[in-house]
Protein backbone atom coordinates (compact mmCIF):
# COMPACT_ATOMS: atom_id res chain seq x y z
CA UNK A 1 50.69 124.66 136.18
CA UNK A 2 50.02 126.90 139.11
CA UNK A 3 46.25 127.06 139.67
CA UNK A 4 44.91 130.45 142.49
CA UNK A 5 41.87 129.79 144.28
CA UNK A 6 40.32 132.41 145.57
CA UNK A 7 36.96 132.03 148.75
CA UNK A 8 35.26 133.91 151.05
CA UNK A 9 33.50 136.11 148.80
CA UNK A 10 29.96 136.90 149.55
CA UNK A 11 26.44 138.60 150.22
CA UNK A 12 26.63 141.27 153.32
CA UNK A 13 25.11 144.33 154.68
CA UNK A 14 26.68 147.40 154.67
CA UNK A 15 29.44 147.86 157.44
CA UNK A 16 30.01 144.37 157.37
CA UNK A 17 33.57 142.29 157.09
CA UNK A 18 34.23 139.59 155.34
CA UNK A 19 37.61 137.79 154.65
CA UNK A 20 38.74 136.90 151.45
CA UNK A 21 41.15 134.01 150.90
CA UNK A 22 43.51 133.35 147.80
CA UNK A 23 45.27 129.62 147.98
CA UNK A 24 48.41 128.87 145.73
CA UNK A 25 48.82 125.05 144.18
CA UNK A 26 52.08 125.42 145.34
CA UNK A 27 54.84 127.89 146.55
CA UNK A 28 54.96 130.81 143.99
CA UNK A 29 55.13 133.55 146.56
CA UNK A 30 58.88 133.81 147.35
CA UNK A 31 60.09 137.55 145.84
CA UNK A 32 56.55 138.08 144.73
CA UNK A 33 54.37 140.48 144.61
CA UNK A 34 51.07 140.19 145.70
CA UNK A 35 47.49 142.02 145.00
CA UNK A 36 43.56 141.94 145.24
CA UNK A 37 41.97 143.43 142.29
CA UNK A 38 37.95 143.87 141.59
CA UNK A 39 35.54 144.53 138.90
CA UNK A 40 32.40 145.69 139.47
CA UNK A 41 29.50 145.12 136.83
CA UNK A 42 30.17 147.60 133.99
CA UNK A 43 33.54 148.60 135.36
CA UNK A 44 37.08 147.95 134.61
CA UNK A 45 39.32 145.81 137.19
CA UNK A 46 40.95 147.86 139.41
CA UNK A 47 43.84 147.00 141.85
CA UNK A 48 42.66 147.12 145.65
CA UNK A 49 45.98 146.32 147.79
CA UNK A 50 49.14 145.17 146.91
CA UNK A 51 51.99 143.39 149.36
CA UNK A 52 55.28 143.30 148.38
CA UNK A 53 57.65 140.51 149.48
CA UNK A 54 59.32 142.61 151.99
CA UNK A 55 56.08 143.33 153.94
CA UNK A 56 55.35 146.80 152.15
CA UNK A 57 51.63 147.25 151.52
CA UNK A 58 49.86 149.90 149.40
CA UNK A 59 46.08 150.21 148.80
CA UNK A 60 43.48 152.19 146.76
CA UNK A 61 42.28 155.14 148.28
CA UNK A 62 38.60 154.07 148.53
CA UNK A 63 39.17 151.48 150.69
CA UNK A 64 42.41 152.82 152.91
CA UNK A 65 41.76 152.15 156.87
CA UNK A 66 39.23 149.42 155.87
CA UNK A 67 41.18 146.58 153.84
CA UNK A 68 44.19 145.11 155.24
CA UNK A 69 46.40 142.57 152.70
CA UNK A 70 48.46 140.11 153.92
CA UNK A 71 50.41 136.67 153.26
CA UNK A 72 51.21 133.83 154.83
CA UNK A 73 53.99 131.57 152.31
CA UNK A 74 54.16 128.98 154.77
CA UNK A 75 50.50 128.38 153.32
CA UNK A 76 50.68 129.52 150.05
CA UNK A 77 47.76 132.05 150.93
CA UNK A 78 47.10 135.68 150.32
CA UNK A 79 44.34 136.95 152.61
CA UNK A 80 42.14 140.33 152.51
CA UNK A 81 40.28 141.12 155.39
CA UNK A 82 37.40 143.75 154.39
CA UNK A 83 36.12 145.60 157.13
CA UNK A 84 33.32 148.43 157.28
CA UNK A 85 31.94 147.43 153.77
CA UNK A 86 29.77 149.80 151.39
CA UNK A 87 27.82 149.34 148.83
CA UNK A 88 30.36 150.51 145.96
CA UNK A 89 32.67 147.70 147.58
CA UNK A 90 30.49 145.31 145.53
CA UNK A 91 32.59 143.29 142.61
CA UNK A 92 34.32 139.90 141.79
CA UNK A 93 37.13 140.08 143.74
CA UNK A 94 41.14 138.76 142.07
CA UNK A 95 44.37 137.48 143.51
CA UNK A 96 47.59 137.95 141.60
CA UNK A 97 50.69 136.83 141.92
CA UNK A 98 53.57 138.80 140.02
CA UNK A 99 57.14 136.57 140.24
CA UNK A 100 58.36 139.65 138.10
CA UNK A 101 59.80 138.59 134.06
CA UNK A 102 56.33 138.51 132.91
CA UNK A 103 55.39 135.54 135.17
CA UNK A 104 51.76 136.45 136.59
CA UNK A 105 48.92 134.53 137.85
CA UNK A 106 45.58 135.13 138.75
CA UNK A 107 42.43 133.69 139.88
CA UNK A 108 38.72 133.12 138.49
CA UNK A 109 37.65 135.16 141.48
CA UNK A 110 35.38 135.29 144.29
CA UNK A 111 32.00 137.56 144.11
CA UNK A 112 31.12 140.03 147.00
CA UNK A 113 27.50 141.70 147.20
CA UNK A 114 27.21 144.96 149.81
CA UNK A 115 23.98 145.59 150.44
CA UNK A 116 22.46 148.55 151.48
């Protein structure tokens, strides 16, 4: 059973970074597609970048120029570097992993606080 693990979550000021982490049990990125997703208290989860296996990245428009996605398969990671945070950044943050056929993973999360 693959098992994500996301880290690096956690309590910054506003215009801060922070770099979020998402580790795979084992090699499930290969012709996936990958993505960062959060949930802020009271809110649904909403996607936040997205990397396709061929290097083609996509984000939401509230955090465009600040949030860069990325993966590395020879470590089974997914990063996302967070740069310039606000306030309404705040959430649990996800990792997915879509092989495609209805095979998706995703991880318990990793909490980020902005402060103001």
């Amino acid at each position: 059973q693959v098992q994500l693990v996301e880290s690096g979550g956690g309590l910054v000021q506003t215009g801060e970074s922070l770099r979020l982490s998402c580790v795979a049990s084992r090699n499930i990125f290969s012709s996936a597609v990958l993505a960062w997703y959060r949930q802020a208290p009271g809110k649904q989860r909403e996607l936040v970048a997205v990397i396709t296996s061929g290097g083609r990245s996509n984000y939401a428009d509230s955090v465009k120029g600040r949030f860069t996605i990325s993966g590395d398969n020879a470590r089974n990671t997914v990063y996302l570097q967070m740069n310039s945070l606000k306030p309404e950044d705040t959430g649990v943050y996800y990792c997915k992993v879509d092989r495609g056929y209805g095979l998706e993973y995703w991880g318990k999360g990793t909490p980020v606080t902005v402060s103001s």
